[in-house]
Every structure is written in C-alpha cells, then in structure tokens.
Protein backbone atom coordinates (compact mmCIF):
# COMPACT_ATOMS: atom_id res chain seq x y z
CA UNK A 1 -13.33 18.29 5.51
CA UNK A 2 -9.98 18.42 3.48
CA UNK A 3 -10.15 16.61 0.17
CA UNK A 4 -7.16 14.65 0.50
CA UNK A 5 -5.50 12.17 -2.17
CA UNK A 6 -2.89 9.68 0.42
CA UNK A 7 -1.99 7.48 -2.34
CA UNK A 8 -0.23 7.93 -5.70
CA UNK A 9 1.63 6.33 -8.43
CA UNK A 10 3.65 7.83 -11.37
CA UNK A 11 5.16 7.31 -15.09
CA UNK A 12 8.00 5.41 -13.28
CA UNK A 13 5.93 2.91 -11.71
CA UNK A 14 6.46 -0.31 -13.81
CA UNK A 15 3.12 -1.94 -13.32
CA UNK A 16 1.54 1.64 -14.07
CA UNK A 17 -0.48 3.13 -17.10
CA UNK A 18 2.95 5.13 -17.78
CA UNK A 19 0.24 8.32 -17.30
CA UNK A 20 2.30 11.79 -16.39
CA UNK A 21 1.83 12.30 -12.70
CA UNK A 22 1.25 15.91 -13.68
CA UNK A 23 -1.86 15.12 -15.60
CA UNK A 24 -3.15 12.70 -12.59
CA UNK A 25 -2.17 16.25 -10.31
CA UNK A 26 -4.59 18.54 -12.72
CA UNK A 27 -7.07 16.18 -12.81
CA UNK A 28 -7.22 15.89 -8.55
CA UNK A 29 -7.06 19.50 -8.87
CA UNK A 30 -10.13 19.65 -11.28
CA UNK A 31 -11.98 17.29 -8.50
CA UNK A 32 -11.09 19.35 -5.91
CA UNK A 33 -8.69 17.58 -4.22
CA UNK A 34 -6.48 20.59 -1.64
CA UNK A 35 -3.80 17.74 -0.72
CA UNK A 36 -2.26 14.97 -2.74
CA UNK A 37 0.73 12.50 -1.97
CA UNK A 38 2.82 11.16 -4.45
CA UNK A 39 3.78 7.61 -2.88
CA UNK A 40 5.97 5.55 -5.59
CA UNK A 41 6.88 2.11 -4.75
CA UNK A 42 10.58 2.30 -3.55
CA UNK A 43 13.24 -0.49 -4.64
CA UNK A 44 13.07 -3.75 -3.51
CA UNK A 45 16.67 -5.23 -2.79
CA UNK A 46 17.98 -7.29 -5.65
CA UNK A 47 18.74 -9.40 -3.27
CA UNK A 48 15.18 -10.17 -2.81
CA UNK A 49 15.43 -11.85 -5.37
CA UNK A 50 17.16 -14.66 -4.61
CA UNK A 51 13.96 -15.93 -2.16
CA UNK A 52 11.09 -14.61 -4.81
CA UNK A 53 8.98 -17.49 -6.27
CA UNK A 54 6.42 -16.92 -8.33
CA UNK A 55 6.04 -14.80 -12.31
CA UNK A 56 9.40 -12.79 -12.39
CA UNK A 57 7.30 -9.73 -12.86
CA UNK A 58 6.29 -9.60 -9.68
CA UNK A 59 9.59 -9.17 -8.52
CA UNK A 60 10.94 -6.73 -11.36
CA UNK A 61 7.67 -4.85 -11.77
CA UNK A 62 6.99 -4.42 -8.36
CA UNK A 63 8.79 -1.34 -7.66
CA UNK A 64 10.98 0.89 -9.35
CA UNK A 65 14.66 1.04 -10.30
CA UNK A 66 17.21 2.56 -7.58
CA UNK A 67 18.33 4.51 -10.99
CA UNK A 68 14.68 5.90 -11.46
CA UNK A 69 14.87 7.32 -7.40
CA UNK A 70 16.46 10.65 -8.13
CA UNK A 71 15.05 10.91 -11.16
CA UNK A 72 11.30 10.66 -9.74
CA UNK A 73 12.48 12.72 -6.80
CA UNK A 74 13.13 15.50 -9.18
CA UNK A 75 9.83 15.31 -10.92
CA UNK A 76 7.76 15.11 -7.94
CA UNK A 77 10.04 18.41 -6.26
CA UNK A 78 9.14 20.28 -9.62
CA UNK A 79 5.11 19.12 -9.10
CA UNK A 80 5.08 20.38 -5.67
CA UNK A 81 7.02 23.65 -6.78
CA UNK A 82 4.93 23.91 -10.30
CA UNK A 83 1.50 23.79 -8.54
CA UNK A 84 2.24 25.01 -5.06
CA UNK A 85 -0.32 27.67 -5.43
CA UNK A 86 -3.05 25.45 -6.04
CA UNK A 87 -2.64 21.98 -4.51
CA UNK A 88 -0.33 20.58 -1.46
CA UNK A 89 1.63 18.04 -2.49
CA UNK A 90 3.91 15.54 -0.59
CA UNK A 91 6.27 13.12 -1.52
CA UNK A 92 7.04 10.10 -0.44
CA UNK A 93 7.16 6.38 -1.27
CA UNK A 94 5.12 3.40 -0.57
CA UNK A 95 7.72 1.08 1.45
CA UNK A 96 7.86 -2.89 1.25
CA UNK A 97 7.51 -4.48 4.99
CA UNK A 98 10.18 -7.65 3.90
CA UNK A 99 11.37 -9.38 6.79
CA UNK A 100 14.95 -10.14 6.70
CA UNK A 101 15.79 -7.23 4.72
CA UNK A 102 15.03 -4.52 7.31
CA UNK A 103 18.46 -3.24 7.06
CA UNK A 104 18.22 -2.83 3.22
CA UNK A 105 15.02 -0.79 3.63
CA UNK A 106 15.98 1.63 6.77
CA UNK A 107 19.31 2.36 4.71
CA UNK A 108 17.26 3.27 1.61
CA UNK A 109 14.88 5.25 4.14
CA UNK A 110 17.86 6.86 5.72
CA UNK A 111 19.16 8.26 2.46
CA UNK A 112 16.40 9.27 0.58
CA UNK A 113 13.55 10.27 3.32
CA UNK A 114 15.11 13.46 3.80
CA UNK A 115 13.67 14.44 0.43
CA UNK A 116 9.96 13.28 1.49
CA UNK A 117 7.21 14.71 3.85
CA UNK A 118 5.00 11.18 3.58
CA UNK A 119 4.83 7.60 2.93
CA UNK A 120 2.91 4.19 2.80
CA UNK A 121 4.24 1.46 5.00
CA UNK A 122 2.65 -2.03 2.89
CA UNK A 123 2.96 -6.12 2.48
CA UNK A 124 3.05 -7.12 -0.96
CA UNK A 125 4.88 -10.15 -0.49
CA UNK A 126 5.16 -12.82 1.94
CA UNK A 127 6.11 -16.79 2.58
CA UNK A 128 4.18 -19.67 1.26
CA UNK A 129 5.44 -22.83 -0.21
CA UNK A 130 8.43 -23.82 -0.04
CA UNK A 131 9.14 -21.43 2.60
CA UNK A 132 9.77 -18.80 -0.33
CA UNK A 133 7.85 -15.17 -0.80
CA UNK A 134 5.08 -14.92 -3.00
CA UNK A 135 3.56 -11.57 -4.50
CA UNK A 136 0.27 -11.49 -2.95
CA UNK A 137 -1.71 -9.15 -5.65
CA UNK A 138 0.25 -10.12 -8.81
CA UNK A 139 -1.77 -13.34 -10.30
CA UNK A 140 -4.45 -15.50 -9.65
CA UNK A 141 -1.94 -18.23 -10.64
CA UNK A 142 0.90 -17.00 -7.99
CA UNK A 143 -1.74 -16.49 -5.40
CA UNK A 144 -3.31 -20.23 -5.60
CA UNK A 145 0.28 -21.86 -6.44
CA UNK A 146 2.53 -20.09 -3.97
CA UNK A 147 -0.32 -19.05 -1.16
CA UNK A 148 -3.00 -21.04 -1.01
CA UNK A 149 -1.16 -24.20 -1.54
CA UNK A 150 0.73 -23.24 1.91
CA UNK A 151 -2.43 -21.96 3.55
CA UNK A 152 -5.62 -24.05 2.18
CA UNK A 153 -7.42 -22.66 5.13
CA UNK A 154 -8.75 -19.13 4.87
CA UNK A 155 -8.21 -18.29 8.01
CA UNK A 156 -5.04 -19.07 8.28
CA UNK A 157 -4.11 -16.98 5.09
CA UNK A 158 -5.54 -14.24 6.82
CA UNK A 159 -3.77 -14.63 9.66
CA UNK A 160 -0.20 -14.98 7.98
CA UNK A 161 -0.98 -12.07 6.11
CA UNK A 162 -2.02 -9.94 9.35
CA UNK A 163 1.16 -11.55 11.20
CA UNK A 164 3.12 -9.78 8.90
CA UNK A 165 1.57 -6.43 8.84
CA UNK A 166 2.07 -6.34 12.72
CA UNK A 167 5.27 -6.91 12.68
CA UNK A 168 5.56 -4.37 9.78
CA UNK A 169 4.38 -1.89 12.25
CA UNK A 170 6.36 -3.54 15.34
CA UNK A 171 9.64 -3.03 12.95
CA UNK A 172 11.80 0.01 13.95
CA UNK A 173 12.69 1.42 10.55
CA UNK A 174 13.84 4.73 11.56
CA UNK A 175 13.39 8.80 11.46
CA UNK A 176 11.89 8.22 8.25
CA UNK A 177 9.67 5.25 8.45
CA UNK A 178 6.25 5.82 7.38
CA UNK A 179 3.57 6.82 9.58
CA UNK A 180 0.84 5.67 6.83
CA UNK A 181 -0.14 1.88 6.79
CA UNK A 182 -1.20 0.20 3.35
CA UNK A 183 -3.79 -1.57 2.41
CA UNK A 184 -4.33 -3.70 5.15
CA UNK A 185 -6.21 -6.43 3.36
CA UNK A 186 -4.38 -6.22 0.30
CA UNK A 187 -4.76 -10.10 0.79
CA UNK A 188 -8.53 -10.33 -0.13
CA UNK A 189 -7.64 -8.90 -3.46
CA UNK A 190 -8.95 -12.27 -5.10
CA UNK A 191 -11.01 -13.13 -2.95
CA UNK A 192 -14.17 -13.65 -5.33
CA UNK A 193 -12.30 -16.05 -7.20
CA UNK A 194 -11.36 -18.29 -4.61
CA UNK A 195 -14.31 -17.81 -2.73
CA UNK A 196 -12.24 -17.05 0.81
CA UNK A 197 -14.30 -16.85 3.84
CA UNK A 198 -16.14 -12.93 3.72
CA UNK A 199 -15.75 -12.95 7.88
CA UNK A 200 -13.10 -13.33 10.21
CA UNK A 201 -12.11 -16.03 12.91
CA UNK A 202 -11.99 -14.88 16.76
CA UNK A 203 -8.41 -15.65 16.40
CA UNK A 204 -8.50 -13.23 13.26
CA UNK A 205 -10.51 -10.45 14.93
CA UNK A 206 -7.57 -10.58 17.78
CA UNK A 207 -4.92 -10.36 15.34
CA UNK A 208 -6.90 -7.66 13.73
CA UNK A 209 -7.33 -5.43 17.26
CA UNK A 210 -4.22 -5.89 17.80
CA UNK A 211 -2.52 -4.84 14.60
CA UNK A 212 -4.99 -1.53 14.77
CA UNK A 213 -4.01 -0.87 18.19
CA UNK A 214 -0.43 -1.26 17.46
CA UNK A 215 -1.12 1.49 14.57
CA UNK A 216 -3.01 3.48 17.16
CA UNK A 217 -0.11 3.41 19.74
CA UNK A 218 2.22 4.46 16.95
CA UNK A 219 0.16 7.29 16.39
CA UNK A 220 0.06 6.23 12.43
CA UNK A 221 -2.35 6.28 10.20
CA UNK A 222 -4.21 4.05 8.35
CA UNK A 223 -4.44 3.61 4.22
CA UNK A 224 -8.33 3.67 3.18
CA UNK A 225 -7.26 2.13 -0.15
CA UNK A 226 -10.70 2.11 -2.87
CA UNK A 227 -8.49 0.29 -5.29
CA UNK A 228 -10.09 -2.84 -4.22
CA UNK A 229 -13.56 -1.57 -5.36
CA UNK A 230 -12.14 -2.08 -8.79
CA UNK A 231 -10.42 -4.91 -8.91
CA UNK A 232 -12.38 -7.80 -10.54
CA UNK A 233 -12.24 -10.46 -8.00
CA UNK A 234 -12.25 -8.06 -4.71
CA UNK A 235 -15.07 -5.47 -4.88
CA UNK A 236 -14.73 -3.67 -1.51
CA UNK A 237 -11.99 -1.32 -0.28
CA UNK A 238 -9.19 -2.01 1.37
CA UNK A 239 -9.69 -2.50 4.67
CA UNK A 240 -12.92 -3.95 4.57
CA UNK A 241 -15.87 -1.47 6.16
CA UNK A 242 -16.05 -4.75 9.26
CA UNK A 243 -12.41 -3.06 10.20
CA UNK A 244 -12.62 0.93 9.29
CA UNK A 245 -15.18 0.74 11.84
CA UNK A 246 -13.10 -0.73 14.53
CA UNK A 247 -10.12 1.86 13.18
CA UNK A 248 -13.23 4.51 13.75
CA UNK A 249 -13.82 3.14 16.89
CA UNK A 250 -10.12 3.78 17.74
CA UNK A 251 -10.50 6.98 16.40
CA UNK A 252 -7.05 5.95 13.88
CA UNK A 253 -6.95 8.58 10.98
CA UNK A 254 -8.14 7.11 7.81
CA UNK A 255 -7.00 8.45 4.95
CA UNK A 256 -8.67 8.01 1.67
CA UNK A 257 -5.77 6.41 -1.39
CA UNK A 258 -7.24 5.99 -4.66
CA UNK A 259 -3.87 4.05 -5.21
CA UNK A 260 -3.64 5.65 -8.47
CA UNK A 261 -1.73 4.30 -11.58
CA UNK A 262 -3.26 6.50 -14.11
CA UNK A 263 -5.64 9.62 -15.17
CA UNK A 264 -8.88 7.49 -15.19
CA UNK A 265 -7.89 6.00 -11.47
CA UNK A 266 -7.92 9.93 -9.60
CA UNK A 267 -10.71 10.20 -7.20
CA UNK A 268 -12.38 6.91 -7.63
CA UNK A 269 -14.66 5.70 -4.97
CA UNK A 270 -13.37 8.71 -3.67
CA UNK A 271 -17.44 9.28 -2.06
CA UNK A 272 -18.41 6.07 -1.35
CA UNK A 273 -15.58 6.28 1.17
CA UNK A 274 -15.31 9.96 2.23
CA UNK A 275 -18.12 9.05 5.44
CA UNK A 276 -15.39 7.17 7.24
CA UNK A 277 -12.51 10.06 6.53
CA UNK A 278 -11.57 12.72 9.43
C-alpha cells in the first residue's frame, strides 16, 4: 500500500507551529511517506466577517491572507520541484464549505486551482445563536457560548453540523472543487469536555448514510483525519471508526491526513489508522 500524507499545513498557516513545510516534507520522507499533499487553508472572505461571532481569532487565524496565496504557491511549486525525485507532492488547499459565500469561494477556486493537483473540501464554521457562525474547533468557550447554547441537544448539534457537510458536498463549486472531504466530525472535537452523546440518533445515522453516499456518488474521497487522536478533549480520529466502517462498506477511499501544523505532527497515528486505508 502507498504511504500517503492527504493533509498538510505550512509556515503560512496562522494557527500553525510556523515549522518550514520543507522540514515537515524530509521528515515524511524519513517515515517513508511516497505521496504528500500540501493542503493550506485558503482565504476566507473578509466579508465573512461581518456574520462571525465568537474570539476574533477564529476568524483572522483561520486561514491565510489572499497576500500569502502566491507566495505559498511558490514555495509549495519549489517543494514539489526540489524533492521530485524522492517524494510526490501535490498542492492544494483545504477549502471552507460557507453557505452564502459560494460565489466568493468558486471565484477563488477558479483563479488559483489551476496551480493545484488536490484539495480538502471542510466545515469549520457554522450558525448558532443569534443566527450568526461560530468556529466550531477554536475554543471551548466559542463552542459552549455560540453552539451549544443554540443546540443543547447533542443530537441536534450533530445533525446541524452533518446538514452542512451535505450540502458542502451538494454545492457545485466548480472544475476545481475538491474531491477530498474534511474531517467529517470535526464537531466532536470537544466532545470529552462536554460529555456529548458517544453514539448517534437514527435520524443521525440517516443523515450520516446519506452524506457518505452523496461523497460516494461524487466519486470523492474521504479525509481520515488522526488529528483528533490528539486533541485533549476528542481522542479518536476524525471520522469516528462507527463511520470509516460504513465509508468501508461503501468502499469510499479513505485517505489518511495527519492534518499537520508542525515537524512533531508528520505521521502521527499514522498506524493506528493505516488498516482502514486503500
């Protein structure tokens, strides 16, 4: 099987370690990784910004800078040039699902996707109180202010959250819209904390089948994220194993992402995962 890294941050990420991406590249190499995408986060609109609630980091930190695009274009065209000979690389970005500002996001993917061979299709934000978006993996304090106020019931949560990651996939975003979807419980990320329900409702499990068929009949893939192994209050990948074996089951490619924002991140849980990888 081909040791392949989906998912990949850089220096210009602002919520990143500020690592090189070319020492997170020898490093995969040094694991033995043969393929490894660079995914940045693109731009969110600064319009966006008008309907963010929530810590204003989560809206400036999110993603990068329209003026960083070119610049981490460049860097990632000399990685893939620099070490062609001993590692695959693509480029790409990891693309906000933000309903209302689908225009915003198939311009930006009409301009730039001409320069990429990959990307991550994810929801990072959506509504909650106030009808106003909320980051959904930036605090605890956002996530219980601006979420669960809105959505006491687990269940429901989930099923907002899975709403909007079908209709991420339902959303025509043109030629260049990616064909890799993100961490698809991204929404669990504190779910120790809160102590959210560890199953799903039938009404879930629908919404669930029907977002992985969606990805199936897309022909997409799917984002086996291990980042959530790590993070304090979530300690299971993203998507839980209850739903990589139904995206088995579908036979959906599932591609490992150690959603990496630093050295020390490459190739984590990289094993514990690799069972459920084609």
């Amino acid at each position: 099987m081909l040791k392949r890294e989906g998912h990949s941050h850089t220096e210009f990420c602002p919520h990143g370690s500020g690592d090189d991406v070319e020492l997170m590249i020898q490093k995969a190499i040094k694991l033995g990784f043969k393929e490894y995408s660079i995914t940045e986060h693109a731009p969110l609109p600064q319009s966006f910004k008008s309907v963010y609630s929530g810590k204003l980091t989560g809206f400036s930190e999110a993603s990068i800078s329209m003026e960083d695009v070119e610049p981490y274009l460049k860097k990632a065209k000399a990685m893939k040039d620099k070490y062609a000979n001993q590692i695959k690389i693509h480029i790409g970005f990891e693309v906000d699902y933000l309903p209302g500002f689908e225009d915003f996001t198939k311009a930006f993917l009409d301009k730039y996707g001409p320069y990429t061979d990959d990307g991550i299709l994810s929801v990072h934000f959506m509504k909650g109180i106030n009808d106003r978006f909320w980051c959904v993996d930036d605090t605890l304090e956002d996530f219980q202010k601006g979420l669960m106020a809105k959505f006491p019931n687990n269940q429901e949560l989930f099923s907002q959250y899975f709403s909007y990651m079908i209709k991420a996939v339902s959303t025509d975003l043109g030629i260049y819209a990616p064909k890799r979807i993100g961490h698809i419980t991204l929404i669990r990320k504190f779910q120790d904390y809160f102590d959210l329900d560890s199953e799903y409702s039938v009404g879930n499990l629908q919404l669930i089948n029907k977002l992985l068929m969606r990805i199936k009949n897309h022909h997409d893939e799917l984002d086996l994220n291990a980042a959530g192994l790590y993070k304090k209050y979530c300690n299971q990948p993203y998507p839980d194993f209850s739903i990589v074996k139904l995206a088995k089951e579908l036979s959906i490619p599932l591609v490992y992402g150690s959603d990496a924002h630093g050295v020390s991140d490459i190739g984590r849980g990289y094993h514990a995962l690799a069972a459920f990888l084609k």
